[in-house]
PDB file of N, CA and C in Angstrom:
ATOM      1  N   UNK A   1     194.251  58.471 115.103  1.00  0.00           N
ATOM      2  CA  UNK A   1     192.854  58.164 115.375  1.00  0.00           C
ATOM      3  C   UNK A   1     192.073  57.754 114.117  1.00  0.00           C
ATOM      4  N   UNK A   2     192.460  57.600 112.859  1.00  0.00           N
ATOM      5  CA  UNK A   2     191.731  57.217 111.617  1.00  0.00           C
ATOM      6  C   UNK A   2     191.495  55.966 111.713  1.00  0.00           C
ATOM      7  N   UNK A   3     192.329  55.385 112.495  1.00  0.00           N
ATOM      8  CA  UNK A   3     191.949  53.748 112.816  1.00  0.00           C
ATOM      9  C   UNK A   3     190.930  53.694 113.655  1.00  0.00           C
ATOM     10  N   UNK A   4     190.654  53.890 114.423  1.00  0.00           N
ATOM     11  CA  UNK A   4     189.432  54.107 115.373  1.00  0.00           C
ATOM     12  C   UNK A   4     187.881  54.614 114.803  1.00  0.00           C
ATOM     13  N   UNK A   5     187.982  55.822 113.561  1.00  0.00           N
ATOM     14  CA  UNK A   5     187.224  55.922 112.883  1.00  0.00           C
ATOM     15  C   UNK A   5     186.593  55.409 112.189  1.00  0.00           C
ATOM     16  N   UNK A   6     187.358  54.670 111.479  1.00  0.00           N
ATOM     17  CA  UNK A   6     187.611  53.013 110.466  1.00  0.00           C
ATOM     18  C   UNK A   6     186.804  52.360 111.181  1.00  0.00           C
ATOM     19  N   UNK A   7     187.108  51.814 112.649  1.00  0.00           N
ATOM     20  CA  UNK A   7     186.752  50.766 113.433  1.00  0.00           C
ATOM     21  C   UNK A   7     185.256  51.035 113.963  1.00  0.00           C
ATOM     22  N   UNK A   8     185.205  52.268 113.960  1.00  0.00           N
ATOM     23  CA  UNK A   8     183.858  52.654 114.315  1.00  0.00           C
ATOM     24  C   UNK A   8     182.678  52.628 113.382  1.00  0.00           C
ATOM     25  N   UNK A   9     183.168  53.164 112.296  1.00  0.00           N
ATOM     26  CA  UNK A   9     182.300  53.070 110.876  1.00  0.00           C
ATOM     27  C   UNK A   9     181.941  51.346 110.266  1.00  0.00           C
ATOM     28  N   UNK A  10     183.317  50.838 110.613  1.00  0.00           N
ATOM     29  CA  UNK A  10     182.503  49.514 110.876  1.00  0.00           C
ATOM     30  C   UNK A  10     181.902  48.683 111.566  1.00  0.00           C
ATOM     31  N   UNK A  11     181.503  49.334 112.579  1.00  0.00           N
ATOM     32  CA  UNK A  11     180.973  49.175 113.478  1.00  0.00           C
ATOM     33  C   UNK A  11     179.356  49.553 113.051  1.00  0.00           C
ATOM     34  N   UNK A  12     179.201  50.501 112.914  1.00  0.00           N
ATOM     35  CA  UNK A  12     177.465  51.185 112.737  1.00  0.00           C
ATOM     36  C   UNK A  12     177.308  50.306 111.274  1.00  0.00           C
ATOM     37  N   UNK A  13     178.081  50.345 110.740  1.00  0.00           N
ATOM     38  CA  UNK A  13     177.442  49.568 109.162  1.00  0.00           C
ATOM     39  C   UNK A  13     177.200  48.363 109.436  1.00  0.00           C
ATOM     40  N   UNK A  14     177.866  47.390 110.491  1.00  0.00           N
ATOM     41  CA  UNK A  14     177.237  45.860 111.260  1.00  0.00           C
ATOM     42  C   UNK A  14     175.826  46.129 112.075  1.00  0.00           C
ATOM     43  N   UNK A  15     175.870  47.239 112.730  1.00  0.00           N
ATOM     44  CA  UNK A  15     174.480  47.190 113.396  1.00  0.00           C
ATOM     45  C   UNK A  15     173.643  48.252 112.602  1.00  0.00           C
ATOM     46  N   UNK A  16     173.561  48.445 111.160  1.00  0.00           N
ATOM     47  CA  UNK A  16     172.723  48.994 110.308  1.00  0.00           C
ATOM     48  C   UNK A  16     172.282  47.868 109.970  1.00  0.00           C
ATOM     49  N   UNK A  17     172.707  47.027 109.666  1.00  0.00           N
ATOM     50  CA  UNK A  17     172.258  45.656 109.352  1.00  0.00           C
ATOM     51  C   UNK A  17     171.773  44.928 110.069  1.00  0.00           C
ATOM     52  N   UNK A  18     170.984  44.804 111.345  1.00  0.00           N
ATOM     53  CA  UNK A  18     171.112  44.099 112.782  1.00  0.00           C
ATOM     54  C   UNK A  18     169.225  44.332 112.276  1.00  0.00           C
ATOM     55  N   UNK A  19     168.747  43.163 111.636  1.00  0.00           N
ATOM     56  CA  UNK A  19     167.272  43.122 111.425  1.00  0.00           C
ATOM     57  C   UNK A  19     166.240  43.751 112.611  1.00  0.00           C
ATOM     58  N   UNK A  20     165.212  44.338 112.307  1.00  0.00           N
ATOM     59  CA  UNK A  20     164.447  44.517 113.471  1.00  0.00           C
ATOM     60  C   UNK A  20     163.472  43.386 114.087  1.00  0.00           C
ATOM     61  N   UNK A  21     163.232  43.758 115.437  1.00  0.00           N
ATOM     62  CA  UNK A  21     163.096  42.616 116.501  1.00  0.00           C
ATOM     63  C   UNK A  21     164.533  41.665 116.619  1.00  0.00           C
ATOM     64  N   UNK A  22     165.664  41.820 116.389  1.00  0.00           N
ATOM     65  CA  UNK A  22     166.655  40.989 116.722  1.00  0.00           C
ATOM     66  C   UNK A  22     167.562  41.797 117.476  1.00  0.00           C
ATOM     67  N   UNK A  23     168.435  41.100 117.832  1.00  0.00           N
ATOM     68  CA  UNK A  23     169.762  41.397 118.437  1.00  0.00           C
ATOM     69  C   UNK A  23     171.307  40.493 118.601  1.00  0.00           C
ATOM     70  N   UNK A  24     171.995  41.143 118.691  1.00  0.00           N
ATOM     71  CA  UNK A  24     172.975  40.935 118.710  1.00  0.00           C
ATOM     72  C   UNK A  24     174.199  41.640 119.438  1.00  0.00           C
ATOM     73  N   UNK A  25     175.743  41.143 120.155  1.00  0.00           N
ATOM     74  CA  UNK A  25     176.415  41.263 120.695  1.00  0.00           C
ATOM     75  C   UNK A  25     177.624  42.123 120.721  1.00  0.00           C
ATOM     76  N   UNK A  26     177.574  42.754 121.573  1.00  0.00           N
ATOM     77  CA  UNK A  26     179.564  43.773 121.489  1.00  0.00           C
ATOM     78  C   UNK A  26     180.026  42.689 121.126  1.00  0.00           C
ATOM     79  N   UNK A  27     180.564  41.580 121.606  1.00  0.00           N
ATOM     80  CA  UNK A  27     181.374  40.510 121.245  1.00  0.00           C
ATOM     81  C   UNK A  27     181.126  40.007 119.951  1.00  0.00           C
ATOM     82  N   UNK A  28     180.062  39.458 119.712  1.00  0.00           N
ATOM     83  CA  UNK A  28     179.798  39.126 118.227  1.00  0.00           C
ATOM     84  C   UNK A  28     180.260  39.932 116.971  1.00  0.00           C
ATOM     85  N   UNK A  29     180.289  41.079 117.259  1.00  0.00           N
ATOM     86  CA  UNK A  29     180.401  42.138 116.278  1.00  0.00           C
ATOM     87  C   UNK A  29     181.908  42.114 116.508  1.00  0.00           C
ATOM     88  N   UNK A  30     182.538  42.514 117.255  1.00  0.00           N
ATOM     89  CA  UNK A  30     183.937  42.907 117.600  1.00  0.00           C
ATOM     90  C   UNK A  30     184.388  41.368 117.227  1.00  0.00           C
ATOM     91  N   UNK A  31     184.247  40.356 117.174  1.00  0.00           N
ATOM     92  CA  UNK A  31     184.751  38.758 116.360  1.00  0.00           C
ATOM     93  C   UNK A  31     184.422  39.256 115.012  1.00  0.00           C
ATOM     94  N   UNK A  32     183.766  39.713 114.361  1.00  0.00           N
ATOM     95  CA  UNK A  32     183.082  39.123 112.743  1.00  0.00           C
ATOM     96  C   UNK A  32     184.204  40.315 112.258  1.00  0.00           C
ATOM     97  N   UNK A  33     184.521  41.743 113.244  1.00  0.00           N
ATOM     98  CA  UNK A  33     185.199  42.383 112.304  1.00  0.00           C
ATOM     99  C   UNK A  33     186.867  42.393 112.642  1.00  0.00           C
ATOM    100  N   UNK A  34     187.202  40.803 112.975  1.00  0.00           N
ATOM    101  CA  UNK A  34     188.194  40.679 113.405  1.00  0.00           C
ATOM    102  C   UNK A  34     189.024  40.860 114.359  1.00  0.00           C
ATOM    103  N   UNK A  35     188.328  41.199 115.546  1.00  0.00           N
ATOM    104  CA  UNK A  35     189.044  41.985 116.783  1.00  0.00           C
ATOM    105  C   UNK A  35     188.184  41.334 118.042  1.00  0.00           C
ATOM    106  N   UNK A  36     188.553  39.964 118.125  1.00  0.00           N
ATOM    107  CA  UNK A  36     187.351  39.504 119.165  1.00  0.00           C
ATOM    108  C   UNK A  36     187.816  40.016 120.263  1.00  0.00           C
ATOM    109  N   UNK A  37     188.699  40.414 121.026  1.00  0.00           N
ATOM    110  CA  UNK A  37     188.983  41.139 122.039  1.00  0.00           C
ATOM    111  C   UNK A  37     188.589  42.628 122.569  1.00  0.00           C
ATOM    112  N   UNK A  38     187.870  43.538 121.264  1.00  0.00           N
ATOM    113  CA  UNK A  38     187.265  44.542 121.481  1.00  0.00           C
ATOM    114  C   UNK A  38     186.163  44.739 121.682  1.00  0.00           C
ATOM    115  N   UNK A  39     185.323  43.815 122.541  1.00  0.00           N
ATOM    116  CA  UNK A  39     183.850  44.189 122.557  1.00  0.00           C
ATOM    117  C   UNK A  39     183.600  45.764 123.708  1.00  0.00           C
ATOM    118  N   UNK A  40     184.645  46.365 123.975  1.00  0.00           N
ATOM    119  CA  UNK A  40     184.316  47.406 124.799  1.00  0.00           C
ATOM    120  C   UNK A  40     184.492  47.957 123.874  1.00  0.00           C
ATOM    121  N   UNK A  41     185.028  48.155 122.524  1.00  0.00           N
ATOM    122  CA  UNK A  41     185.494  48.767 121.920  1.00  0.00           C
ATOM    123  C   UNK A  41     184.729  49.425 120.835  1.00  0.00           C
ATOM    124  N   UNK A  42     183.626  48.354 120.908  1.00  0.00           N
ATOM    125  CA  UNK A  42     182.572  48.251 119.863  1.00  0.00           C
ATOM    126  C   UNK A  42     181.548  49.156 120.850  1.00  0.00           C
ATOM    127  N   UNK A  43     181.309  48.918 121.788  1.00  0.00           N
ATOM    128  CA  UNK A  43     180.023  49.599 122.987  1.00  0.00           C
ATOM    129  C   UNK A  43     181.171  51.570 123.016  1.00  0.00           C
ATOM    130  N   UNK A  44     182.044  51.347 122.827  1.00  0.00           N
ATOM    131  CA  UNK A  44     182.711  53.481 122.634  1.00  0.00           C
ATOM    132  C   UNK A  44     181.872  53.291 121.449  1.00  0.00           C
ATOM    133  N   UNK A  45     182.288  52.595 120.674  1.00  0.00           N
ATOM    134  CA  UNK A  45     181.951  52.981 119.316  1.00  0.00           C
ATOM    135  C   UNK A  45     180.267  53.582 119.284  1.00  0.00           C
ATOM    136  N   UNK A  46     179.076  52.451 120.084  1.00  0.00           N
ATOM    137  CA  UNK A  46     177.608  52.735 120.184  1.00  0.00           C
ATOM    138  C   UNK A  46     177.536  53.778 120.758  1.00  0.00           C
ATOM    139  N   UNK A  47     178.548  54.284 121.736  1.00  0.00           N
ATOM    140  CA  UNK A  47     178.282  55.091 123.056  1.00  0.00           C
ATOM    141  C   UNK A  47     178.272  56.922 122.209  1.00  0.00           C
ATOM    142  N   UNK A  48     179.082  56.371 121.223  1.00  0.00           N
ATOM    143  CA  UNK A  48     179.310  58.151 120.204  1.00  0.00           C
ATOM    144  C   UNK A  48     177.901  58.203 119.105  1.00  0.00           C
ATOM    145  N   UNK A  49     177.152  57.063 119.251  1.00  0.00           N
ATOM    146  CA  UNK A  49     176.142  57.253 118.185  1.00  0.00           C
ATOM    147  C   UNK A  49     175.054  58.098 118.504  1.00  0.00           C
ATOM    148  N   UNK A  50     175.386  58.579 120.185  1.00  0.00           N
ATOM    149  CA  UNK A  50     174.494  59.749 120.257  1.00  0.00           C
ATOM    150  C   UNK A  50     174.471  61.183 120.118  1.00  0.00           C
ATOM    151  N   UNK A  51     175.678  61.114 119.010  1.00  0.00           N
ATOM    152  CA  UNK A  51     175.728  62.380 118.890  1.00  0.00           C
ATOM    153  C   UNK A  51     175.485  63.148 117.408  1.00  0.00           C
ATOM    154  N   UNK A  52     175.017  61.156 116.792  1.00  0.00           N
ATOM    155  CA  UNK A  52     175.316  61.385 115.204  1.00  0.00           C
ATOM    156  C   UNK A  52     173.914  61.725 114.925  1.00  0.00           C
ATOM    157  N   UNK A  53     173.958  62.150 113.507  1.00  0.00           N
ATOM    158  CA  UNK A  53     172.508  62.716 112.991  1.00  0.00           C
ATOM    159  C   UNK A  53     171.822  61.260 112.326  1.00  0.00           C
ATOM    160  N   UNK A  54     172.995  60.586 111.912  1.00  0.00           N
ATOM    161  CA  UNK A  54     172.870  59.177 111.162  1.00  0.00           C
ATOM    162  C   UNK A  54     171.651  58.110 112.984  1.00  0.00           C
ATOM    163  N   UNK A  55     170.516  57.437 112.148  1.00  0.00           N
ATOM    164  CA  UNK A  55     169.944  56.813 112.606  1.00  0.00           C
ATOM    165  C   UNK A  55     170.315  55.109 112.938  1.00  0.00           C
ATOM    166  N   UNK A  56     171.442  54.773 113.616  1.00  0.00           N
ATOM    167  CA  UNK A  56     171.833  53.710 113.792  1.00  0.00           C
ATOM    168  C   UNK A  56     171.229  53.044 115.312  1.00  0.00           C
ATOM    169  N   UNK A  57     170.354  52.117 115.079  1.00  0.00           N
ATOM    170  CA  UNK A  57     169.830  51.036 116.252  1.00  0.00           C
ATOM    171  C   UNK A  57     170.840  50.326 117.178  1.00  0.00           C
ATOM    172  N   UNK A  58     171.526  51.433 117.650  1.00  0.00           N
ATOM    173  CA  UNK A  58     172.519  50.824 118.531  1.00  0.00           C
ATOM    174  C   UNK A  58     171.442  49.971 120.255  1.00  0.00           C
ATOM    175  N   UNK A  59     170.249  50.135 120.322  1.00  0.00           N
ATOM    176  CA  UNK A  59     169.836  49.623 121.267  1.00  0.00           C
ATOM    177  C   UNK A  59     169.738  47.997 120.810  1.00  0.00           C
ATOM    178  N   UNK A  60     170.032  47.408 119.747  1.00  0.00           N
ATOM    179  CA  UNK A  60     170.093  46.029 119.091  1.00  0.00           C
ATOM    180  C   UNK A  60     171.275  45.589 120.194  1.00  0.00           C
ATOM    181  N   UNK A  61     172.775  46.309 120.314  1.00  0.00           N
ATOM    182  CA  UNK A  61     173.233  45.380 120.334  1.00  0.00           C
ATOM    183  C   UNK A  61     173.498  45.569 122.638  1.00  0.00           C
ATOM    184  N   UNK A  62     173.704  44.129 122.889  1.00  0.00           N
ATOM    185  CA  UNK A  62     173.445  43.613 124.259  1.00  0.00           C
ATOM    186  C   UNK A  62     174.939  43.037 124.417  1.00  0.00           C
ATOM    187  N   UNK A  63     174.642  42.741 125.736  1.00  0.00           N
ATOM    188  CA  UNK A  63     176.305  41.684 126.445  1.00  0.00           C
ATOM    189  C   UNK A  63     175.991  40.257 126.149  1.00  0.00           C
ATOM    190  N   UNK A  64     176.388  39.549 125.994  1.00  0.00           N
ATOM    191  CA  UNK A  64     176.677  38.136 125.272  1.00  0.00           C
ATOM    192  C   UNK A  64     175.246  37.262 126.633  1.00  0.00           C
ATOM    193  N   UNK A  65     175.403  37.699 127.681  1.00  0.00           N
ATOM    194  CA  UNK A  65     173.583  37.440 128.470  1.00  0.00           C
ATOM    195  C   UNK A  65     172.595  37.866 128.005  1.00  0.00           C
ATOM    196  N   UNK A  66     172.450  38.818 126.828  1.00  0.00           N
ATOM    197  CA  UNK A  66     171.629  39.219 127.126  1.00  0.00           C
ATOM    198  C   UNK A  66     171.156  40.686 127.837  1.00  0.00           C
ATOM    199  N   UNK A  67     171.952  41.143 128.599  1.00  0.00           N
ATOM    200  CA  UNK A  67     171.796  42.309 129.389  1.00  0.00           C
ATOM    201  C   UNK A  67     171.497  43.233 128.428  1.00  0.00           C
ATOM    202  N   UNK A  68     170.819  44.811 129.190  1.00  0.00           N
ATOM    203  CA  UNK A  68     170.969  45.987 128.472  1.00  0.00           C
ATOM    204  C   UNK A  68     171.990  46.526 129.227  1.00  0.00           C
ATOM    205  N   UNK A  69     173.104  46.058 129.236  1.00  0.00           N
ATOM    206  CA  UNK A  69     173.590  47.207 129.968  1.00  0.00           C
ATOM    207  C   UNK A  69     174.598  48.518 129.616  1.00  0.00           C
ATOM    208  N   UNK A  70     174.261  48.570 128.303  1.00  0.00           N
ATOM    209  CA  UNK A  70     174.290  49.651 127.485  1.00  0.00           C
ATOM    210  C   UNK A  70     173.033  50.831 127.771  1.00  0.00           C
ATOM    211  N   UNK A  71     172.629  50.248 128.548  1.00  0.00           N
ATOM    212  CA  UNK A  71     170.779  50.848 129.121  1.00  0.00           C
ATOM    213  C   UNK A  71     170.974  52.655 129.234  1.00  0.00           C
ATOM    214  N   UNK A  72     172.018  52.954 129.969  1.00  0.00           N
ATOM    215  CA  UNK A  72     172.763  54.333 130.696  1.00  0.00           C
ATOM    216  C   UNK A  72     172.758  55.420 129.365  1.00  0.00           C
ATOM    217  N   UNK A  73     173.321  54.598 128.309  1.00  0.00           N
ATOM    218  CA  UNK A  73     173.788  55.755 127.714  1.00  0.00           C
ATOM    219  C   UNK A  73     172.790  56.113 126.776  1.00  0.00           C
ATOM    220  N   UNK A  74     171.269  55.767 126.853  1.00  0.00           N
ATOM    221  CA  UNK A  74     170.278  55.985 125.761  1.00  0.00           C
ATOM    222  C   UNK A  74     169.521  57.155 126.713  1.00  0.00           C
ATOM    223  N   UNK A  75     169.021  58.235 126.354  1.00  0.00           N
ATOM    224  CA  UNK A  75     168.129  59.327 127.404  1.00  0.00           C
ATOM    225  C   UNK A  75     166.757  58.365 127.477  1.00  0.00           C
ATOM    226  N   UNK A  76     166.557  58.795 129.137  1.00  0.00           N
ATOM    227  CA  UNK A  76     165.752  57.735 129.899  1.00  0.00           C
ATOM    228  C   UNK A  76     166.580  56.506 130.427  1.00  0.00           C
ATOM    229  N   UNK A  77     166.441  56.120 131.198  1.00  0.00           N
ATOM    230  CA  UNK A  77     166.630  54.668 131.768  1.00  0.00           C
ATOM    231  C   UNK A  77     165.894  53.478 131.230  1.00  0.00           C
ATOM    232  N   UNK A  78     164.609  53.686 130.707  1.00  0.00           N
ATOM    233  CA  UNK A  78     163.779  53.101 129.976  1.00  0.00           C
ATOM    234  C   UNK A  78     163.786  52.873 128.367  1.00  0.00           C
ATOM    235  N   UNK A  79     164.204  53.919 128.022  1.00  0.00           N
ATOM    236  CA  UNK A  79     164.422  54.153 126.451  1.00  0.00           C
ATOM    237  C   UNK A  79     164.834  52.635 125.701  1.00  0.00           C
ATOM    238  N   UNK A  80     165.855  52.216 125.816  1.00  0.00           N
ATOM    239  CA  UNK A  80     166.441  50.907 125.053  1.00  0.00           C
ATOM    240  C   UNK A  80     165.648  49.637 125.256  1.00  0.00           C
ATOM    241  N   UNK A  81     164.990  49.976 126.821  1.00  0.00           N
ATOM    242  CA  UNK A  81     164.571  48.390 127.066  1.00  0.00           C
ATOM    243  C   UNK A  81     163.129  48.271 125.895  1.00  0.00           C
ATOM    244  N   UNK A  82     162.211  49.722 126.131  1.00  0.00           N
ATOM    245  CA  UNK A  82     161.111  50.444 125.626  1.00  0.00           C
ATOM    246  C   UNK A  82     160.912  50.219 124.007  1.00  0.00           C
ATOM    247  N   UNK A  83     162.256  50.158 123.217  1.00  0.00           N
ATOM    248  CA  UNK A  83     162.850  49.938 122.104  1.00  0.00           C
ATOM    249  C   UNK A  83     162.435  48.847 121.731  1.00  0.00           C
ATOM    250  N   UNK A  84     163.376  47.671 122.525  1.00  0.00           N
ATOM    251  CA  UNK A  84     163.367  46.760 122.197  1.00  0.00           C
ATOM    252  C   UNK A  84     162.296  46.061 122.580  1.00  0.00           C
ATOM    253  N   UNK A  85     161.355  46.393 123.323  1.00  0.00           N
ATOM    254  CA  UNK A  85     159.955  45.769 123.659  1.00  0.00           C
ATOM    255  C   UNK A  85     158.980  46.114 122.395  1.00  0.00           C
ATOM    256  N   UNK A  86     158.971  47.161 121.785  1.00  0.00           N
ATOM    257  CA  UNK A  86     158.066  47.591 120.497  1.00  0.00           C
ATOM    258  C   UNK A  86     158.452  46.664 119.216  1.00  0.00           C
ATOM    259  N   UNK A  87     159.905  45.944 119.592  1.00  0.00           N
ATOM    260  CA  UNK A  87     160.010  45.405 118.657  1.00  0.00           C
ATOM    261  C   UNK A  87     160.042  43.864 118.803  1.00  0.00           C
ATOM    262  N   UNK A  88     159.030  43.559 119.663  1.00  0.00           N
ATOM    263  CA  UNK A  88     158.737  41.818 119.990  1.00  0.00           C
ATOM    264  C   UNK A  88     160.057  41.528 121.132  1.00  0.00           C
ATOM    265  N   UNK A  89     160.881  41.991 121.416  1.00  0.00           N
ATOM    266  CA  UNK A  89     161.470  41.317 122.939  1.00  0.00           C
ATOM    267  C   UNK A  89     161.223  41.218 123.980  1.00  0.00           C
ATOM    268  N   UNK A  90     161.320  40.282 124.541  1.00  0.00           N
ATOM    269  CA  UNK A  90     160.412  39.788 125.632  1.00  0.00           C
ATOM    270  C   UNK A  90     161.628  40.139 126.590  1.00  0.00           C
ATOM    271  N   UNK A  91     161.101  41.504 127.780  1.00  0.00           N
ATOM    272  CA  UNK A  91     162.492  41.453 128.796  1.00  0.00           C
ATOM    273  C   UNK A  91     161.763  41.664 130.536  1.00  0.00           C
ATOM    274  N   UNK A  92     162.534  41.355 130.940  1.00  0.00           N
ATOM    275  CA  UNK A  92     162.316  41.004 132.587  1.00  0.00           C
ATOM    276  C   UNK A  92     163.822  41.486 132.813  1.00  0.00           C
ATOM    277  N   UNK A  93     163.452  42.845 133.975  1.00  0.00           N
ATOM    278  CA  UNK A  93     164.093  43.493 134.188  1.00  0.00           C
ATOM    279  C   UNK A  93     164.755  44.196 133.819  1.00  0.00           C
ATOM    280  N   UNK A  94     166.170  43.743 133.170  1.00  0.00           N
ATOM    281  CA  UNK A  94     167.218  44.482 132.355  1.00  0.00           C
ATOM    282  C   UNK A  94     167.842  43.104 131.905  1.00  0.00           C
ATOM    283  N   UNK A  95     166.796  42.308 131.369  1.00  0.00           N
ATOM    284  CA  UNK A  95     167.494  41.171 131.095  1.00  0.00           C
ATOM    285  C   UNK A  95     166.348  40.580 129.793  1.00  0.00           C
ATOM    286  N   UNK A  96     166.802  40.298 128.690  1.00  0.00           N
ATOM    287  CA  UNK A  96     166.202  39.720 127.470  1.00  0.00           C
ATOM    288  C   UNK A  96     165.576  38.220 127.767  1.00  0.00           C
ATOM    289  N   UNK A  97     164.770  37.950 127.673  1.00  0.00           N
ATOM    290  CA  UNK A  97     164.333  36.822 128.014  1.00  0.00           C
ATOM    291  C   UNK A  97     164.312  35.770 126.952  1.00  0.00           C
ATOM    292  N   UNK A  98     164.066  36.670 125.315  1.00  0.00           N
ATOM    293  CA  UNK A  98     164.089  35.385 124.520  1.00  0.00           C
ATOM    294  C   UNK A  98     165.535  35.623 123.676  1.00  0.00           C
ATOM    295  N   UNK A  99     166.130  35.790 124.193  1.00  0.00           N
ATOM    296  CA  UNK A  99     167.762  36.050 123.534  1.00  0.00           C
ATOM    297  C   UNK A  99     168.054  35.052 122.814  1.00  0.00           C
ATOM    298  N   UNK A 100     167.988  34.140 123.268  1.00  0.00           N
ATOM    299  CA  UNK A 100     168.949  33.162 122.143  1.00  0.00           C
ATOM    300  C   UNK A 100     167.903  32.960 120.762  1.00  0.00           C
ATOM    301  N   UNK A 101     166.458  32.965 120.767  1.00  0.00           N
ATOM    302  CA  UNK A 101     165.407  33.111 119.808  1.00  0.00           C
ATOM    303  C   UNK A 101     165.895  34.186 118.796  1.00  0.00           C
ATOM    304  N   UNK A 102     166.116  35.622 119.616  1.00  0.00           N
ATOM    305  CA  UNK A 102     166.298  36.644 118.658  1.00  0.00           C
ATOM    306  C   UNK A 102     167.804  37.276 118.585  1.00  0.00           C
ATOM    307  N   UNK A 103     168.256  36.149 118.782  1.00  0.00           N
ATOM    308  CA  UNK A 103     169.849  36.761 119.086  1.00  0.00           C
ATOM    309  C   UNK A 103     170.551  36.354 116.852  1.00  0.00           C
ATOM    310  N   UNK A 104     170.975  37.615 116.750  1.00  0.00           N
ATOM    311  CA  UNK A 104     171.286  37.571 115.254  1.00  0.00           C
ATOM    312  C   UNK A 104     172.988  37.706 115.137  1.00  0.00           C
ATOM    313  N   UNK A 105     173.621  36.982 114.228  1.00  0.00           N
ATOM    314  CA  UNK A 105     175.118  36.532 114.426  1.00  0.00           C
ATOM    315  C   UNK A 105     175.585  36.954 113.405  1.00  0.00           C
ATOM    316  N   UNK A 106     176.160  38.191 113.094  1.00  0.00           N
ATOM    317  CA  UNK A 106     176.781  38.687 112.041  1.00  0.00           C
ATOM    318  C   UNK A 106     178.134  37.691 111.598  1.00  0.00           C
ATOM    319  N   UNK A 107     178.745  36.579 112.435  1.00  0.00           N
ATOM    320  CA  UNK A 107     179.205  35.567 111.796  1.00  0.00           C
ATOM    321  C   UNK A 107     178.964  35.039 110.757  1.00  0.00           C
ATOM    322  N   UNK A 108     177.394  34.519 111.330  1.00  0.00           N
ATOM    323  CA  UNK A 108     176.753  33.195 110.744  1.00  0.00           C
ATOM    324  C   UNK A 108     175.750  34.097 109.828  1.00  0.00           C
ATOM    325  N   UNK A 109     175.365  35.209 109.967  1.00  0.00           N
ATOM    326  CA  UNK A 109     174.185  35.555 109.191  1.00  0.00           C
ATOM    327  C   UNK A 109     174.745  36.479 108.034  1.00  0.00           C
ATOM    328  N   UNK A 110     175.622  37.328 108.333  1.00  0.00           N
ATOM    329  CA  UNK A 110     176.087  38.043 106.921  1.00  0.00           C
ATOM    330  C   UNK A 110     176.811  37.371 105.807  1.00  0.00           C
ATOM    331  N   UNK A 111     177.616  35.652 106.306  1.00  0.00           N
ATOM    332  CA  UNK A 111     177.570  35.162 105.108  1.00  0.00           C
ATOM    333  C   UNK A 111     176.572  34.861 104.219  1.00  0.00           C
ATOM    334  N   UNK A 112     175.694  34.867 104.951  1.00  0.00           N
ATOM    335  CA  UNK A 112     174.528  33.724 104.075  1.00  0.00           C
ATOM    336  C   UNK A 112     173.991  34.802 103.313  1.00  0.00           C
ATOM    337  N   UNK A 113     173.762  35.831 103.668  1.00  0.00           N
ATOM    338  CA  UNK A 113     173.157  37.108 102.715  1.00  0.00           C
ATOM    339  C   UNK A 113     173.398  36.751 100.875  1.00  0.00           C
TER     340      UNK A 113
END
């Protein structure tokens, strides 16, 4: 399981970095750290951040639509969408409306850093 740990830790250190008012993707993240096939893999990884003391904005990251549907695992049903509305996202329903505006690409954006 140290690999998984590994995978996880790099995981929260990509969405420590995930600017506020933006967002970004299980998939996106699970590509940049080489494993484009793990985007469920990356959402275990968000799904244990509620147990950490460490403050990681796992409500940043969404399904490649847009969705919250990571929505479940934040306390409240409201909580993530609530989140991401304080921080300029515009959402209708359980669905991001200006996604591709605030959608942030740890591809394309952590090179340029």
């Amino acid at each position: 399981m140290i690999m998984e740990k590994g995978f996880f830790q790099r995981v929260y250190d990509i969405v420590n970095r995930i600017p506020y008012g933006r967002v970004t993707s299980y998939g996106a993240i699970a590509q940049f750290l080489g494993s484009k096939g793990s985007a469920r893999m990356v959402g275990w990884a968000l799904n244990s951040t509620k147990n950490s003391t460490e403050n990681i904005p796992a409500h940043r990251v969404v399904n490649r639509n847009g969705l919250l549907t990571g929505k479940r695992h934040f306390s409240g049903n409201d909580m993530m969408k609530e989140l991401l509305k304080s921080e300029g996202l515009l959402i209708e329903g359980d669905q991001i409306i200006n996604f591709k505006e605030k959608f942030w690409d740890p591809n394309i954006e952590i090179d340029q850093e």
